[in-house]
N, C-alpha and C. Protein backbone atom coordinates (compact mmCIF):
# COMPACT_ATOMS: atom_id res chain seq x y z
N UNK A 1 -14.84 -49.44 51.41
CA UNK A 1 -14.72 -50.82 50.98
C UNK A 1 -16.00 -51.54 51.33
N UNK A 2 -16.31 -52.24 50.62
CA UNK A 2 -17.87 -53.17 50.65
C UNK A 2 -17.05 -54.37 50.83
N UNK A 3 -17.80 -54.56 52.64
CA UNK A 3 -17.13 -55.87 53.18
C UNK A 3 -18.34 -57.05 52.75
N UNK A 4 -18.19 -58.12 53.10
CA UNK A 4 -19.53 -59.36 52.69
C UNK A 4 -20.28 -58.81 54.20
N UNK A 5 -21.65 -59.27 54.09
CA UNK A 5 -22.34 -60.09 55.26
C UNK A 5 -22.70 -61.20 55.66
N UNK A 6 -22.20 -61.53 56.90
CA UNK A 6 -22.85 -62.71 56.91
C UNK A 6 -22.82 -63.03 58.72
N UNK A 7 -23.65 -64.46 58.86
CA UNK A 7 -23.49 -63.99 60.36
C UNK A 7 -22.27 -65.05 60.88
N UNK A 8 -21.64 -65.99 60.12
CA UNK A 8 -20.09 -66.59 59.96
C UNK A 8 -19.11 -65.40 60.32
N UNK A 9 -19.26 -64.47 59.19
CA UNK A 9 -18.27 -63.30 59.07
C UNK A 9 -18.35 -62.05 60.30
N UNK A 10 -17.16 -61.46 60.74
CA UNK A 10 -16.56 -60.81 61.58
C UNK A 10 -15.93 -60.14 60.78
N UNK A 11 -16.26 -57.98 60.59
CA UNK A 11 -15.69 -57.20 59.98
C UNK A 11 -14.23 -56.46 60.81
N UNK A 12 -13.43 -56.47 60.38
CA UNK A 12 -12.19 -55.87 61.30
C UNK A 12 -11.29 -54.87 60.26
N UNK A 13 -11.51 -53.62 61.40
CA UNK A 13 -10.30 -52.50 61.36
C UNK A 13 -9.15 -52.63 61.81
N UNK A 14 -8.02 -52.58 61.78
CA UNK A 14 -6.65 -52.51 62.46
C UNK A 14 -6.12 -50.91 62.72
N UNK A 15 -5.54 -50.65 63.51
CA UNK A 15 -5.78 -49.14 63.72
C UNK A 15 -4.44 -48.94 64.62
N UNK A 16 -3.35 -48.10 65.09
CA UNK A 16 -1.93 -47.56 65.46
C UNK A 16 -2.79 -47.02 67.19
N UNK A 17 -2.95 -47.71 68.21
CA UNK A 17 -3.40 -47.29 69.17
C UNK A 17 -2.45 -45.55 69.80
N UNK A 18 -1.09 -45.34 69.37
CA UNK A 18 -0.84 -44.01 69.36
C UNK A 18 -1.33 -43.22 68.35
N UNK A 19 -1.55 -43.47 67.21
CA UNK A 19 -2.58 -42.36 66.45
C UNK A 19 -3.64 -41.97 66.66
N UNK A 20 -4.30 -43.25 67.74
CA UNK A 20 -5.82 -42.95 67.70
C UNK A 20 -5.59 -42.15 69.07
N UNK A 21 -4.63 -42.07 70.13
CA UNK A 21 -4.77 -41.74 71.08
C UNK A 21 -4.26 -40.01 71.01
N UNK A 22 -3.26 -39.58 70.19
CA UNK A 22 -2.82 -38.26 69.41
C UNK A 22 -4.02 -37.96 69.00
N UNK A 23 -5.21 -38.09 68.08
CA UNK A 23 -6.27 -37.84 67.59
C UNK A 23 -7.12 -37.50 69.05
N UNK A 24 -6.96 -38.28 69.88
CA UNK A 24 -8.00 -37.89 71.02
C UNK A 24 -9.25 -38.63 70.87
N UNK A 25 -9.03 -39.74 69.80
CA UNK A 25 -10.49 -40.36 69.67
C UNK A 25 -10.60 -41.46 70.69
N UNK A 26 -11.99 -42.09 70.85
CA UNK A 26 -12.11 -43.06 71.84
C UNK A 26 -12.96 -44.36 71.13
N UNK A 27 -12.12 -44.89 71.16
CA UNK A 27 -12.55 -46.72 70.54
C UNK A 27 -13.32 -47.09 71.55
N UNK A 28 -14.22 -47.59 70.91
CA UNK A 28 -15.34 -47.91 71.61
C UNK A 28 -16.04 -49.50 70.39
N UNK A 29 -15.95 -49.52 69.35
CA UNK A 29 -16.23 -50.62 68.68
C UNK A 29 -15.84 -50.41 67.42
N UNK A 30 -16.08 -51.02 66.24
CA UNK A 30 -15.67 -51.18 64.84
C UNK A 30 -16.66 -49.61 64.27
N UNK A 31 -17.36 -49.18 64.64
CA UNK A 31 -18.57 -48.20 64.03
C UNK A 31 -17.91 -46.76 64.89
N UNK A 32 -17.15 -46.47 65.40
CA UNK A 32 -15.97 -45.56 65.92
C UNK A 32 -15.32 -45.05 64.78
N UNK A 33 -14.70 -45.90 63.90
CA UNK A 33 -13.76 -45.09 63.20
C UNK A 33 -14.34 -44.74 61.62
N UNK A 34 -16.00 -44.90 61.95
CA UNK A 34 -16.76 -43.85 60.96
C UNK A 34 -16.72 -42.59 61.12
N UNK A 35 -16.04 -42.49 62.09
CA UNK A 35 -15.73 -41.11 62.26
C UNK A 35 -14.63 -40.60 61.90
N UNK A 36 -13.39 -41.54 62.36
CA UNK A 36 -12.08 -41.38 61.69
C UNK A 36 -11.39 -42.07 61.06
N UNK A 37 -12.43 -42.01 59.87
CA UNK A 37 -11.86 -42.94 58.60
C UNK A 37 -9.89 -43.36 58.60
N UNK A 38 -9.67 -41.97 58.69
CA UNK A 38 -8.19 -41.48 58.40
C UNK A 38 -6.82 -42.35 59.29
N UNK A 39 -7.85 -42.71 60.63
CA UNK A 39 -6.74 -43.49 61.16
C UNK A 39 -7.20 -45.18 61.19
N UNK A 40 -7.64 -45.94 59.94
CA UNK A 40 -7.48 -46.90 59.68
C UNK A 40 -6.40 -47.44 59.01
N UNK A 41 -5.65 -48.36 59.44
CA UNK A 41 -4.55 -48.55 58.34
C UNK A 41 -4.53 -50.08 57.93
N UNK A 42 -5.26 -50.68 58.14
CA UNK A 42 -6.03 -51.96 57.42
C UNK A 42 -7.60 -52.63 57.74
N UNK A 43 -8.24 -53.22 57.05
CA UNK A 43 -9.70 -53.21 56.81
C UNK A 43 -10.23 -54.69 56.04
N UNK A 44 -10.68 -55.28 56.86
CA UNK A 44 -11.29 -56.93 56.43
C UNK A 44 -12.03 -57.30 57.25
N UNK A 45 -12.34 -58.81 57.06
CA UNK A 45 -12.88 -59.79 57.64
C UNK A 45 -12.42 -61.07 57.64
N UNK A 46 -13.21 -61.49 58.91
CA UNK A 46 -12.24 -62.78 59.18
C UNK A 46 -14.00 -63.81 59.12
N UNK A 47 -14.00 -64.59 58.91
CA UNK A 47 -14.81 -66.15 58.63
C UNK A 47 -14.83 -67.33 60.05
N UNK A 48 -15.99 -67.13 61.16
CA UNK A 48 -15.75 -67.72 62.02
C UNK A 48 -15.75 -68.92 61.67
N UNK A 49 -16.63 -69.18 60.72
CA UNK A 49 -16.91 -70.88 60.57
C UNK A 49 -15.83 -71.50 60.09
N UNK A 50 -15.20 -70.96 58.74
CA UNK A 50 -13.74 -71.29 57.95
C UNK A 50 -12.32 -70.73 58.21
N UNK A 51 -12.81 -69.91 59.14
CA UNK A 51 -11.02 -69.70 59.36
C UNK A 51 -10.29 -68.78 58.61
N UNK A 52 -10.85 -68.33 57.16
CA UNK A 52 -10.68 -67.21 56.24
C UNK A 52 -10.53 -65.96 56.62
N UNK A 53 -9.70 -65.41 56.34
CA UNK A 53 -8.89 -63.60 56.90
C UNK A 53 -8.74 -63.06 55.31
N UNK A 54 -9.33 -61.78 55.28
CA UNK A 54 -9.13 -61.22 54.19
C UNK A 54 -9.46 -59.25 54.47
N UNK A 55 -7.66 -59.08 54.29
CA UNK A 55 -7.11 -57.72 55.05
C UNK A 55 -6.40 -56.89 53.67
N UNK A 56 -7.09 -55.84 53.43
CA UNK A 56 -7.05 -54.22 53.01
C UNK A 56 -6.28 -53.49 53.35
N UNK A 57 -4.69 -52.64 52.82
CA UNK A 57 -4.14 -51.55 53.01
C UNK A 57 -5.09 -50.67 53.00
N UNK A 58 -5.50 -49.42 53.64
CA UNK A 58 -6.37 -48.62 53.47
C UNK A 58 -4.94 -47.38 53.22
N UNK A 59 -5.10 -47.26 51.99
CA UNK A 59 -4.10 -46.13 51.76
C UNK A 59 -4.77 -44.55 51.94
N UNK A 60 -3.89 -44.17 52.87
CA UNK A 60 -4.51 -42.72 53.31
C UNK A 60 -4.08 -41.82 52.29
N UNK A 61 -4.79 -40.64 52.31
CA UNK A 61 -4.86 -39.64 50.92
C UNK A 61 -3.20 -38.73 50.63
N UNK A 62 -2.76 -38.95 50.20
CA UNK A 62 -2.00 -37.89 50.25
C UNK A 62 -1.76 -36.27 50.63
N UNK A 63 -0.82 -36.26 51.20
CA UNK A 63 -1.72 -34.44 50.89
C UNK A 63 -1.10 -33.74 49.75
N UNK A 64 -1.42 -32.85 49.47
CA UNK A 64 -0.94 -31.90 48.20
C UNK A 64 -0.08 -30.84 48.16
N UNK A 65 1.05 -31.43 47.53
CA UNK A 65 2.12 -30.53 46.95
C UNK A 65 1.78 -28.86 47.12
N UNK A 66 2.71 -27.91 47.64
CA UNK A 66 2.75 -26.83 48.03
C UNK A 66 3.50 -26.22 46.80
């Protein structure tokens, strides 16, 4: 997803702190879950100056029929 830039704007992941902790990954900032795309389960930005929130289902892939 192509978030805006700006230096108003604040990019935010939302993420299941037991998935990420089952995964074994370690949050450490927003540039963390370039690694594990997979356990994002929403994706935006919020607008310090205006107050504006604008949040993304990140629909995870399916897997494939056997």
């Amino acid at each position: 997803m192509d978030l805006p830039e700006s230096k108003d704007l604040k990019n935010i992941r939302i993420y299941d702190p037991a998935r990420v902790a089952a995964a074994k990954a370690a949050v450490k900032n927003y540039k963390t879950f370039d690694a594990y795309p997979e356990l994002i389960l929403y994706e935006g930005w919020f607008n310090k100056k205006n107050g504006k929130l604008e949040i993304h289902e990140i629909k995870s892939p399916q897997p494939k029929a056997a």
